[in-house]
C-alpha atoms as a PDB file:
ATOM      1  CA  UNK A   1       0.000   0.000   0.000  1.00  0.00           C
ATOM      2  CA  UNK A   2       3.258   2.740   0.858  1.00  0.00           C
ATOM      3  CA  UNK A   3       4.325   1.834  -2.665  1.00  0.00           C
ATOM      4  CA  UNK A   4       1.208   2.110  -4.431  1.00  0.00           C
ATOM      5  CA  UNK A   5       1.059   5.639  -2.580  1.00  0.00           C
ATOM      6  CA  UNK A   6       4.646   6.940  -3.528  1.00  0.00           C
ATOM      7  CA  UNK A   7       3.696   6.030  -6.840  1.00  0.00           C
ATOM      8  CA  UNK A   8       0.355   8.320  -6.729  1.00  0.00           C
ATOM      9  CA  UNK A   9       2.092  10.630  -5.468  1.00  0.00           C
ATOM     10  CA  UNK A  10       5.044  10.784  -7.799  1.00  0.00           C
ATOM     11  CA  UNK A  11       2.575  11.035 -10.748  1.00  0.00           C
ATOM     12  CA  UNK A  12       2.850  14.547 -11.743  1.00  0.00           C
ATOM     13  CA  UNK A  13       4.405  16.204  -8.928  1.00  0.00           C
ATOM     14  CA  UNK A  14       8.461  16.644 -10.794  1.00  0.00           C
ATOM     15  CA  UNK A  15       9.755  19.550 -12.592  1.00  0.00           C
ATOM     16  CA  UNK A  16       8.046  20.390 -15.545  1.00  0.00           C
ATOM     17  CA  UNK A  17       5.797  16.851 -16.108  1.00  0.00           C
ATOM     18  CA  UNK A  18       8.155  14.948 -14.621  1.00  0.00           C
ATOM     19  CA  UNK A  19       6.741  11.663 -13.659  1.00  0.00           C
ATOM     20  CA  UNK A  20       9.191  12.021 -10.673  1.00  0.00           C
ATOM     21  CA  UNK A  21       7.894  13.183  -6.964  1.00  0.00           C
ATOM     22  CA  UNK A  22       9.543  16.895  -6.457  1.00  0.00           C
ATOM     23  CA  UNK A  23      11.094  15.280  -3.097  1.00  0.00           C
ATOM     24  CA  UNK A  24      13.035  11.797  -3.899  1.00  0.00           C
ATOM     25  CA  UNK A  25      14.480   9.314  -1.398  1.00  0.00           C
ATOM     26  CA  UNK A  26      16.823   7.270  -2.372  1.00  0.00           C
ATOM     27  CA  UNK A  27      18.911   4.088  -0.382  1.00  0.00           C
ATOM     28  CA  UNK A  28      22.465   4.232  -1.449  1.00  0.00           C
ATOM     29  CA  UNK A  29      24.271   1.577   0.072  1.00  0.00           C
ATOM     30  CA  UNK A  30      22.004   1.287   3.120  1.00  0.00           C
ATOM     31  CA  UNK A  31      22.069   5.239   3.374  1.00  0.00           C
ATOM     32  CA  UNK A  32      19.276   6.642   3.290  1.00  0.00           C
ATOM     33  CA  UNK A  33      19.071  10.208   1.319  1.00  0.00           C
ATOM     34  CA  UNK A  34      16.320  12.913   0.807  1.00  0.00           C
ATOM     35  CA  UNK A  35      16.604  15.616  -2.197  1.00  0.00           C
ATOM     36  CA  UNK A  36      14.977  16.972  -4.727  1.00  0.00           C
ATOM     37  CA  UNK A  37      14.407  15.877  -8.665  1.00  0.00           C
ATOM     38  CA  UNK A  38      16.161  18.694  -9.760  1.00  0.00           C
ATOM     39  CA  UNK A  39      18.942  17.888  -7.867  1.00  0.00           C
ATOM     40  CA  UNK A  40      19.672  14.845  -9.049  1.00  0.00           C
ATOM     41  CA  UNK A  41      19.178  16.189 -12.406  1.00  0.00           C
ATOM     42  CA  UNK A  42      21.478  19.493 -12.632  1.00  0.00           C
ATOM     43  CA  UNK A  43      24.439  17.987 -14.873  1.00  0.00           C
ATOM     44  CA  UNK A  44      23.115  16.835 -18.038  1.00  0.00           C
ATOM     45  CA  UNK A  45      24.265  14.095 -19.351  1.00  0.00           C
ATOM     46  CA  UNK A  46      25.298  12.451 -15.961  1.00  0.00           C
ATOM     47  CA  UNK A  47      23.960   8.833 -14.818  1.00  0.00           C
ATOM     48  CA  UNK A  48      21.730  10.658 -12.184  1.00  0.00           C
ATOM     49  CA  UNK A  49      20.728  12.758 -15.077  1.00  0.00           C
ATOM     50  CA  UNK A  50      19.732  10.088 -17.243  1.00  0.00           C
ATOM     51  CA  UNK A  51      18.083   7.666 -14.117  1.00  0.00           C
ATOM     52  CA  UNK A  52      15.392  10.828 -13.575  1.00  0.00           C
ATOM     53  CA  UNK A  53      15.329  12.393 -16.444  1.00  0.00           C
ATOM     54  CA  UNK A  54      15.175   9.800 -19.124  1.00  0.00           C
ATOM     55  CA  UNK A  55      13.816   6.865 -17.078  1.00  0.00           C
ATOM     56  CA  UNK A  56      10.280   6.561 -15.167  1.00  0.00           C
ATOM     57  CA  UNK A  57       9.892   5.448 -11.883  1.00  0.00           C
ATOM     58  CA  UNK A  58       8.987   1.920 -12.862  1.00  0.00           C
ATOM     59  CA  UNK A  59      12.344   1.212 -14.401  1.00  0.00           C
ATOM     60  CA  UNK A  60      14.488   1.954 -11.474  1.00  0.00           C
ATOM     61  CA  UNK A  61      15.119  -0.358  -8.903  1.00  0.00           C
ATOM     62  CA  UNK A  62      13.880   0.296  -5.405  1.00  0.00           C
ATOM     63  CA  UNK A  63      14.152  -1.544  -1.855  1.00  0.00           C
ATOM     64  CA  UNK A  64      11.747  -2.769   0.298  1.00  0.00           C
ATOM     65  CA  UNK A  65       9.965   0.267   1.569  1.00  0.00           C
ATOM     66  CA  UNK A  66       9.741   2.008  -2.234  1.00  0.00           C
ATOM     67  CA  UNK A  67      12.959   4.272  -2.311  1.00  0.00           C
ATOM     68  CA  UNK A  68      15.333   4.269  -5.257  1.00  0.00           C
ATOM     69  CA  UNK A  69      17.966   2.016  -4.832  1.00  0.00           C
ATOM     70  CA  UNK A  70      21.413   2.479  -5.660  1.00  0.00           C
ATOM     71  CA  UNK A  71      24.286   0.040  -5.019  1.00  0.00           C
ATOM     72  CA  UNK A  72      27.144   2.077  -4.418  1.00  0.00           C
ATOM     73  CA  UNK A  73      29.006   3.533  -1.211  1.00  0.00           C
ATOM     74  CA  UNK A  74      26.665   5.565   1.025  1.00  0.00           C
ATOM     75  CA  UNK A  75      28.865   7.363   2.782  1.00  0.00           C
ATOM     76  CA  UNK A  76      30.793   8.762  -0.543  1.00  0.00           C
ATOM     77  CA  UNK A  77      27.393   9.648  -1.822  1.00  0.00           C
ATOM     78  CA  UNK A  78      26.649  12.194   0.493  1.00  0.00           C
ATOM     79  CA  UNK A  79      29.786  14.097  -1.514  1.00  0.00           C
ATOM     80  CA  UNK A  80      27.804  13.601  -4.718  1.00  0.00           C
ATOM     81  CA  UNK A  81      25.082  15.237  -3.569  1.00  0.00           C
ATOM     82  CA  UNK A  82      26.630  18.102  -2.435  1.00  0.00           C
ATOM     83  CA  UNK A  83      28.238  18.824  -5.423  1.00  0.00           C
ATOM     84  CA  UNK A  84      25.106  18.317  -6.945  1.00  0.00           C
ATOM     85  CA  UNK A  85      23.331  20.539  -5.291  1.00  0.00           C
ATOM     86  CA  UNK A  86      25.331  23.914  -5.888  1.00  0.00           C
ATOM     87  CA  UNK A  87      28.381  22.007  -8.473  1.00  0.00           C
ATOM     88  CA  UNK A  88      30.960  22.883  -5.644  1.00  0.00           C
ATOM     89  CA  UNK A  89      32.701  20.749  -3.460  1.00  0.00           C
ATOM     90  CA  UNK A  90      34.406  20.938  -0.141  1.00  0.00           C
ATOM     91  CA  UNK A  91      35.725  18.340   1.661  1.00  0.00           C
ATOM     92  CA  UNK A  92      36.890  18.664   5.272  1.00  0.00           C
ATOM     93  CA  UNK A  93      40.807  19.198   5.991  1.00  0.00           C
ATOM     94  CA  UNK A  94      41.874  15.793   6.509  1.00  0.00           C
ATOM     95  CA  UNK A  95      39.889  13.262   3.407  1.00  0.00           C
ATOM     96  CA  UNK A  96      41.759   9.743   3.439  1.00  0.00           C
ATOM     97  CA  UNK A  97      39.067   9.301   0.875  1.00  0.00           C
ATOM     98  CA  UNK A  98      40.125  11.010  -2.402  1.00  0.00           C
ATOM     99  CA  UNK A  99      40.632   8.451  -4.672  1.00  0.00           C
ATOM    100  CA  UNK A 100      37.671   6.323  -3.747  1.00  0.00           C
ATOM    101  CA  UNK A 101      35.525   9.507  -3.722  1.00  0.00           C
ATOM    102  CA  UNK A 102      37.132   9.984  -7.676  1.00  0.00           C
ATOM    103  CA  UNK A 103      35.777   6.343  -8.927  1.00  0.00           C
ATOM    104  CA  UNK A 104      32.365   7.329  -7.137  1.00  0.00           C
ATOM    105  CA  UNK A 105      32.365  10.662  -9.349  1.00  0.00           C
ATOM    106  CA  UNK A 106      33.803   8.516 -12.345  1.00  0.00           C
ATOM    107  CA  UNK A 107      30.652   5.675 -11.999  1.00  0.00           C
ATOM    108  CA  UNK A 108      27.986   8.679 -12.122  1.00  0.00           C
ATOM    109  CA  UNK A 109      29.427  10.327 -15.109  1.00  0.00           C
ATOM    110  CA  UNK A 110      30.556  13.601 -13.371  1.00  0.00           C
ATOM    111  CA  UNK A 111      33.490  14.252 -15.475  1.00  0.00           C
ATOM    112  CA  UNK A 112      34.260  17.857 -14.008  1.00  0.00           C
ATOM    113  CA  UNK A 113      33.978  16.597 -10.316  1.00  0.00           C
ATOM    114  CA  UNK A 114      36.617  13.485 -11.282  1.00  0.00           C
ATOM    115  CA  UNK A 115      38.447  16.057 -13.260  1.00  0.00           C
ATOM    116  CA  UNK A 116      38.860  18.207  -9.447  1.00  0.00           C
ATOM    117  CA  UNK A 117      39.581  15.420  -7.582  1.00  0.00           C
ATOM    118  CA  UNK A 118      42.769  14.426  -9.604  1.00  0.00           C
ATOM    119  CA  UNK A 119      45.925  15.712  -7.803  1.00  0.00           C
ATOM    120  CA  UNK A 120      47.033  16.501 -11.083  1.00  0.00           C
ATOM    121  CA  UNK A 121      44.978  18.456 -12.537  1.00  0.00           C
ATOM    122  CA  UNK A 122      43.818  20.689  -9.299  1.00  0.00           C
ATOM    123  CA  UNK A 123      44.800  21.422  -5.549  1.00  0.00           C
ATOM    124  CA  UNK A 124      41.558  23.565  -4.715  1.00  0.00           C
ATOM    125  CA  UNK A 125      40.583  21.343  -2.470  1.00  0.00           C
ATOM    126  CA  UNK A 126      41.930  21.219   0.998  1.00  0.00           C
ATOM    127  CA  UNK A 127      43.016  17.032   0.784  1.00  0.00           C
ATOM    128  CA  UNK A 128      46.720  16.476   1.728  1.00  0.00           C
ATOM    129  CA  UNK A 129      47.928  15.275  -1.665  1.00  0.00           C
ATOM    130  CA  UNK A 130      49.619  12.102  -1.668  1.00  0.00           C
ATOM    131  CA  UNK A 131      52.603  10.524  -4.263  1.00  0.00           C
ATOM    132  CA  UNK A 132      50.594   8.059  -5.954  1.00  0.00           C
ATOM    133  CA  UNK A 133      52.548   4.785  -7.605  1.00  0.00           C
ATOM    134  CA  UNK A 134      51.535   6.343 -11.569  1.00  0.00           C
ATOM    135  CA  UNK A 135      53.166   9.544 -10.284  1.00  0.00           C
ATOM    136  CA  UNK A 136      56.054   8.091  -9.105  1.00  0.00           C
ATOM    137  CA  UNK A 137      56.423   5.930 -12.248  1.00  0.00           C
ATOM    138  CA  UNK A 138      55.440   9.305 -13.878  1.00  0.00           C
ATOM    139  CA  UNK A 139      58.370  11.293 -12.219  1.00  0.00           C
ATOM    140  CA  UNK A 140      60.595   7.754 -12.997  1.00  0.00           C
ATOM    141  CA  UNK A 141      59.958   8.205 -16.502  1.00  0.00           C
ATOM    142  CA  UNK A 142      60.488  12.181 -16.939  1.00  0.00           C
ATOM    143  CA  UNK A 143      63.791  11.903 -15.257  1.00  0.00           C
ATOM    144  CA  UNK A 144      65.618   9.534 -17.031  1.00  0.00           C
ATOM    145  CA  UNK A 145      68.207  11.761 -18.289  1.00  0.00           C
ATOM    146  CA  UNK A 146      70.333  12.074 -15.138  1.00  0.00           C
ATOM    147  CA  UNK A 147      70.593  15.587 -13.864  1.00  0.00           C
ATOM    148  CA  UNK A 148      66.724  16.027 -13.677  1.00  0.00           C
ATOM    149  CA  UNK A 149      67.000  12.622 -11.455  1.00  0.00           C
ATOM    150  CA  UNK A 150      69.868  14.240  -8.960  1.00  0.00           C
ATOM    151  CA  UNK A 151      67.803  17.477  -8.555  1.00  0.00           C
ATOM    152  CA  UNK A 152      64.591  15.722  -7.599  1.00  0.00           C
ATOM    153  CA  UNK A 153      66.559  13.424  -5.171  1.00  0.00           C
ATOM    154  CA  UNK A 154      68.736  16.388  -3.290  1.00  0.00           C
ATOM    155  CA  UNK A 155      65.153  17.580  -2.687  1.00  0.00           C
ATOM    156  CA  UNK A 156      63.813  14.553  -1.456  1.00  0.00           C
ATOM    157  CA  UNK A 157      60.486  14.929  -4.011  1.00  0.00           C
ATOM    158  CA  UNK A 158      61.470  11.401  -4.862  1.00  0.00           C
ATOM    159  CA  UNK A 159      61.336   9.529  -1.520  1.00  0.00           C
ATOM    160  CA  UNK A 160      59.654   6.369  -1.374  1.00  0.00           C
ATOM    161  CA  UNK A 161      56.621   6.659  -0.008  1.00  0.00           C
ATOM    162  CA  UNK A 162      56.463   2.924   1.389  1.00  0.00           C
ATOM    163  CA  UNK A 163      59.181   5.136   4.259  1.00  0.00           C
ATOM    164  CA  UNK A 164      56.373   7.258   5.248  1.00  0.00           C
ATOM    165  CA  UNK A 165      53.949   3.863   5.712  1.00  0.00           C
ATOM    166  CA  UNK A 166      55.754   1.832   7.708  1.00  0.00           C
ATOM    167  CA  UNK A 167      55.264   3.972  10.521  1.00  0.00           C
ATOM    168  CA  UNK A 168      56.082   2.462  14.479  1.00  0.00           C
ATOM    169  CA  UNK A 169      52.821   2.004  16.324  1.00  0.00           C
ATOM    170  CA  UNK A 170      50.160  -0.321  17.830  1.00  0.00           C
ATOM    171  CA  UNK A 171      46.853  -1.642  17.161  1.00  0.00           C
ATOM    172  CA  UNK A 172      44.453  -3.217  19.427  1.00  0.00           C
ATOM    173  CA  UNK A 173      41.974  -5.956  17.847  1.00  0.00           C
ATOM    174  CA  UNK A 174      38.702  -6.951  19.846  1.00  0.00           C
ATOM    175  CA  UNK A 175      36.130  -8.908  19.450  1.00  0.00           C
ATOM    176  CA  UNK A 176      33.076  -9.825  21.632  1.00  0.00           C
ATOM    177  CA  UNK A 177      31.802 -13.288  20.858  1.00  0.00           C
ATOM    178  CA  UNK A 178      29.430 -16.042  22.083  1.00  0.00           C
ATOM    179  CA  UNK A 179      29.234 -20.097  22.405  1.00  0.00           C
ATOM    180  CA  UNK A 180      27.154 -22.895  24.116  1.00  0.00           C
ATOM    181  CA  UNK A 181      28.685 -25.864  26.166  1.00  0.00           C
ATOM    182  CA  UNK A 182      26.292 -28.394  26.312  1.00  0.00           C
ATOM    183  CA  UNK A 183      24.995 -30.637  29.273  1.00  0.00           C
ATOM    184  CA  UNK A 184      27.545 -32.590  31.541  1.00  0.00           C
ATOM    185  CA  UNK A 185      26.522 -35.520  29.636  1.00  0.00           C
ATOM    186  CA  UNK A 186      27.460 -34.075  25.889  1.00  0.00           C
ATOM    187  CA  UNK A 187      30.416 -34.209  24.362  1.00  0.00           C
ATOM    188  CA  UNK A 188      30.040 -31.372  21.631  1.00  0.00           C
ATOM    189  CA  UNK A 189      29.640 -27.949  21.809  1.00  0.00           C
ATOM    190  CA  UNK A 190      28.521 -25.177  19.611  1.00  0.00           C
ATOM    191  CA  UNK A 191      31.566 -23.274  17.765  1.00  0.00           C
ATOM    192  CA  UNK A 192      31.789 -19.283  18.915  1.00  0.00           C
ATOM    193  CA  UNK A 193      29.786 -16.983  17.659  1.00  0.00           C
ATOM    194  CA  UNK A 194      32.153 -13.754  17.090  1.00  0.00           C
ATOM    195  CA  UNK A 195      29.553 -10.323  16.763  1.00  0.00           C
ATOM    196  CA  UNK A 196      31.840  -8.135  15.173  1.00  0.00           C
ATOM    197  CA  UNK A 197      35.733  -7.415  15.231  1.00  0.00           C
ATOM    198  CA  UNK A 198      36.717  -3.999  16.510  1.00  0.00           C
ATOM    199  CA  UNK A 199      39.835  -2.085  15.391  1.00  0.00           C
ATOM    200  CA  UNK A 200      41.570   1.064  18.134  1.00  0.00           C
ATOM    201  CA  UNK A 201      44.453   2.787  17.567  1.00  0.00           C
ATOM    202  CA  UNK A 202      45.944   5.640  15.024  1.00  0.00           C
ATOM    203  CA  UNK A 203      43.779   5.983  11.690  1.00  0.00           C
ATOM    204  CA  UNK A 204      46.528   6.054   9.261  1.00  0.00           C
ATOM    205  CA  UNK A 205      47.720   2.628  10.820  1.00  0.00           C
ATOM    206  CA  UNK A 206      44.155   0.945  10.755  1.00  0.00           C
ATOM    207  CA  UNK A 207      43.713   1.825   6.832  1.00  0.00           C
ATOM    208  CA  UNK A 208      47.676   0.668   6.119  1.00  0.00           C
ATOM    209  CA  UNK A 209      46.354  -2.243   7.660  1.00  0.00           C
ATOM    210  CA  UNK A 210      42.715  -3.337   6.564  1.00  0.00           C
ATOM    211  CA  UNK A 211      42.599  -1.042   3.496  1.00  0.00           C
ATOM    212  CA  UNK A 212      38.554  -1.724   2.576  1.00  0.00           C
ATOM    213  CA  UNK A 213      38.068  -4.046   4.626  1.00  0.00           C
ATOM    214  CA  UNK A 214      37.690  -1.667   7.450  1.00  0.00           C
ATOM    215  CA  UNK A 215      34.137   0.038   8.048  1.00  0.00           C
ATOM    216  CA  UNK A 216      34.629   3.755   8.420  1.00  0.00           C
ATOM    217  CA  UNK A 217      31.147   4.504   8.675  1.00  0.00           C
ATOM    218  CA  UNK A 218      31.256   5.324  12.440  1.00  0.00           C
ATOM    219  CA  UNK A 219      34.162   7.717  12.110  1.00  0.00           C
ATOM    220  CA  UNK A 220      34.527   8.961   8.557  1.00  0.00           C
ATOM    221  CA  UNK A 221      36.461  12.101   9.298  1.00  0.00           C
ATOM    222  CA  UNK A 222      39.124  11.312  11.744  1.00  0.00           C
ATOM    223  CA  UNK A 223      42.303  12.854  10.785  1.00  0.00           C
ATOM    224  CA  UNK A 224      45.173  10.144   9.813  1.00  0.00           C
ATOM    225  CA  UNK A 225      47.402  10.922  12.975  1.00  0.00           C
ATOM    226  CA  UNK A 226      44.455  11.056  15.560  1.00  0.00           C
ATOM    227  CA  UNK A 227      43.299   7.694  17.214  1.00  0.00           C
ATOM    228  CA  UNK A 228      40.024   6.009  17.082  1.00  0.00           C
ATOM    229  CA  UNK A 229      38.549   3.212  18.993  1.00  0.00           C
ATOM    230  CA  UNK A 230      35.399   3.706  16.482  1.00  0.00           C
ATOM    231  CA  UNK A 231      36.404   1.211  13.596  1.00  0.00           C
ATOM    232  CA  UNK A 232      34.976  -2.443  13.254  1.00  0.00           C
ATOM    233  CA  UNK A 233      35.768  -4.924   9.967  1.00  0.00           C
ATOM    234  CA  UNK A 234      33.738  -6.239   7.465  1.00  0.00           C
ATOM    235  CA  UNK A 235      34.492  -9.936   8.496  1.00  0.00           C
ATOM    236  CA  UNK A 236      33.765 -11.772  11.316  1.00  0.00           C
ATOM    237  CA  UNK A 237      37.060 -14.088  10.911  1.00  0.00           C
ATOM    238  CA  UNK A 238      39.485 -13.203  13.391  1.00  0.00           C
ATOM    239  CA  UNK A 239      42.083 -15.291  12.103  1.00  0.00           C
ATOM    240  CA  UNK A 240      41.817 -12.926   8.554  1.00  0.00           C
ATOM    241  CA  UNK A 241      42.553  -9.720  10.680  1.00  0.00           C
ATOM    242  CA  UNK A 242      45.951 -11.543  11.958  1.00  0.00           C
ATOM    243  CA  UNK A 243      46.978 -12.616   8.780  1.00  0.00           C
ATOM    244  CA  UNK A 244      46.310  -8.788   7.640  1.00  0.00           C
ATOM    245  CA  UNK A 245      48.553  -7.666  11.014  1.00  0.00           C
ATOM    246  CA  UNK A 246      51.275 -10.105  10.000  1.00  0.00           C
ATOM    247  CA  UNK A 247      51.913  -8.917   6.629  1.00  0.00           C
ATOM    248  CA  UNK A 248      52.039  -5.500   7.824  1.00  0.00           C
ATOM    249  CA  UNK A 249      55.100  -6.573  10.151  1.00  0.00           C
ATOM    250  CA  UNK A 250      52.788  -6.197  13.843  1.00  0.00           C
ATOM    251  CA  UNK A 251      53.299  -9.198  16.243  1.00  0.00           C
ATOM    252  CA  UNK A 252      51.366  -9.639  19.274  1.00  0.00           C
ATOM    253  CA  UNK A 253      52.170  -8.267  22.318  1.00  0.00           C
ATOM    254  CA  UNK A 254      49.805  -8.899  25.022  1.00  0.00           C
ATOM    255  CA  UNK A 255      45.545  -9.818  24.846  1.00  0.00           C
ATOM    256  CA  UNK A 256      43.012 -10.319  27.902  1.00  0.00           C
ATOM    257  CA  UNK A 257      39.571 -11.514  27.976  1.00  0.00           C
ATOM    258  CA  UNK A 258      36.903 -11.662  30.049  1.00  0.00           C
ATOM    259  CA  UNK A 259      33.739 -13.842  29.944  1.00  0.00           C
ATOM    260  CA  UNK A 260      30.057 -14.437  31.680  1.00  0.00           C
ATOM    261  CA  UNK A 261      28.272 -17.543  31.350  1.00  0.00           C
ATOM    262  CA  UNK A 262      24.274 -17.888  31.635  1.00  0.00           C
ATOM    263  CA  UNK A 263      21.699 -20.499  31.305  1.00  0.00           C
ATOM    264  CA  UNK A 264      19.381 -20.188  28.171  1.00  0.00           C
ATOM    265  CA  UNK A 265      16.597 -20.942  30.485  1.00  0.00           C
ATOM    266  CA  UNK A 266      15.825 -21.470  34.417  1.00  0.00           C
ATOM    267  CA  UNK A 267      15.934 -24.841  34.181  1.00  0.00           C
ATOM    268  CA  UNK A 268      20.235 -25.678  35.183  1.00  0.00           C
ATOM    269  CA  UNK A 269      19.749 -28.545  33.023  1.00  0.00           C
ATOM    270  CA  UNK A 270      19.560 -26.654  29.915  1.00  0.00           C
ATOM    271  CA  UNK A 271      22.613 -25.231  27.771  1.00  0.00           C
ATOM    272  CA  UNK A 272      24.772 -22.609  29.448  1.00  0.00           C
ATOM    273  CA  UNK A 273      25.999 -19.723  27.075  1.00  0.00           C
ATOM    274  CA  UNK A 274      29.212 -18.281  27.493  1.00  0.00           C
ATOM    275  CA  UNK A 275      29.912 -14.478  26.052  1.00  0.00           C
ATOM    276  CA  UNK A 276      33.423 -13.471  26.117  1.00  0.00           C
ATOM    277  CA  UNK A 277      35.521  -9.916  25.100  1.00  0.00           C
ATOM    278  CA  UNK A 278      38.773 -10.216  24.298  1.00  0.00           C
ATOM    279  CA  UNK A 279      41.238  -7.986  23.071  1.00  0.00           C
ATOM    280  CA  UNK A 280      44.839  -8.684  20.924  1.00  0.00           C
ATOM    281  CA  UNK A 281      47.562  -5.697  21.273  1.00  0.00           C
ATOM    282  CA  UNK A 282      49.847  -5.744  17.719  1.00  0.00           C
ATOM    283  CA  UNK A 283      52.923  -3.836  17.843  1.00  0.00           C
ATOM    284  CA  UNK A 284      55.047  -2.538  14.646  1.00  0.00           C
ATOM    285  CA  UNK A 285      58.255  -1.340  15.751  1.00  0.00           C
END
């Protein structure tokens, strides 16, 4: 019945006979977004452009409670829109984002917003460039005659920046998980149940570490060289997140737990359940 509404009440209500609502809501990635049609419309030619413009409504996929559905990354979206909405972007002082935010404007056709968001092209924006591999191989490549080489090296423009990675530093892993031991008279009990794996410690160590497999959602903005206890992983296998430690060069350097057991029921006879915290300390020296 919501749907059939929305749908009676997108009829007619857009810009100019659109057969969009004036007021859209869309789920990006589990975000949920409100705007307006001409919004989502105001560069031509973009994939926005041609989902409201050229589609209807009936084309376009939705979720379960009616709003246009796009699979993409929710929080990058929110970027989108406000360029969008005024075609001027400004991104707080410390983005760790850039280049992901670049392949979101590059998937919705917004040529002059990818275009900003190369290092190369512009510095408006207040993002702490970085030296990307291509520009290194770039600067490889230009200097090949010698002298240019020597000049860029006294300078120290042509560091490595793997130097700048491998930063000292720890990282605490936790993860809160559950698991049933059966009756004194069972042998077998149920594996742990792990809830979700937390990450604490500096930001620019966390995403050396776990890249996209960390979940930023929580604490998008947090400067590289502040610390967060905010972060959790998209995986529930522990064992992945110290394989990812390992190959960074951490080794463990201390963990506790603690744990509380319960009965699923009054009845002592029944299973007890068993939820445990525990936490790993990594060190990179």
């Amino acid at each position: 019945m919501a749907l059939a509404d929305m749908e009676h009440a997108a009829s007619g209500c857009g810009d100019s006979g659109s057969p969009f609502s004036e007021i859209i809501e869309l789920n990006v990635g589990g975000q949920v977004y409100v705007t307006r049609h001409k919004t989502l419309i105001a560069v031509p030619d973009s994939l926005l452009w041609n989902m409201f413009s050229k589609k209807s409504p009936k084309e376009l996929a939705r979720d379960s409670k009616g709003r246009f559905f796009l699979d993409r990354d929710g929080f990058l979206f929110r970027y989108i829109l406000d360029y969008l909405r005024d075609l001027n972007l400004v991104l707080p002082d410390y983005f760790p984002e850039k280049s992901r935010l670049q392949r979101e404007a590059d998937f919705f056709l917004l040529r002059d917003l990818a275009k900003r968001l190369n290092p190369r092209v512009s510095k408006d924006n207040s993002i702490s460039e970085e030296i990307s591999q291509s520009d290194t191989e770039d600067g490889a490549q230009c200097c090949s005659s010698g002298e240019p080489l020597r000049a860029l090296s006294a300078s120290g423009a042509m560091r490595s920046p793997s130097l700048d990675t491998r930063k000292s530093g720890y990282i605490t892993v936790g993860y809160r998980g559950s698991y049933t031991i059966g009756r004194d008279i069972q042998t077998d009990a149920k594996f742990r149940r792990v809830a979700r794996i937390t990450v604490c410690g500096k930001t620019s160590l966390a995403k050396e570490v776990f890249g996209d497999t960390l979940n930023e959602s929580r604490d998008p903005d947090r400067p590289p060289e502040r610390y967060t206890s905010r972060y959790y992983l998209k995986y529930n296998f522990l064992e992945q997140a110290f394989d990812k430690l390992t190959e960074a060069g951490f080794h463990m350097v201390a963990c506790s737990s603690t744990g509380t057991c319960a009965y699923t029921s009054n009845d002592p006879n029944e299973d007890k359940i068993w939820t445990s915290y525990t936490e790993y300390v990594f060190c990179r020296e």
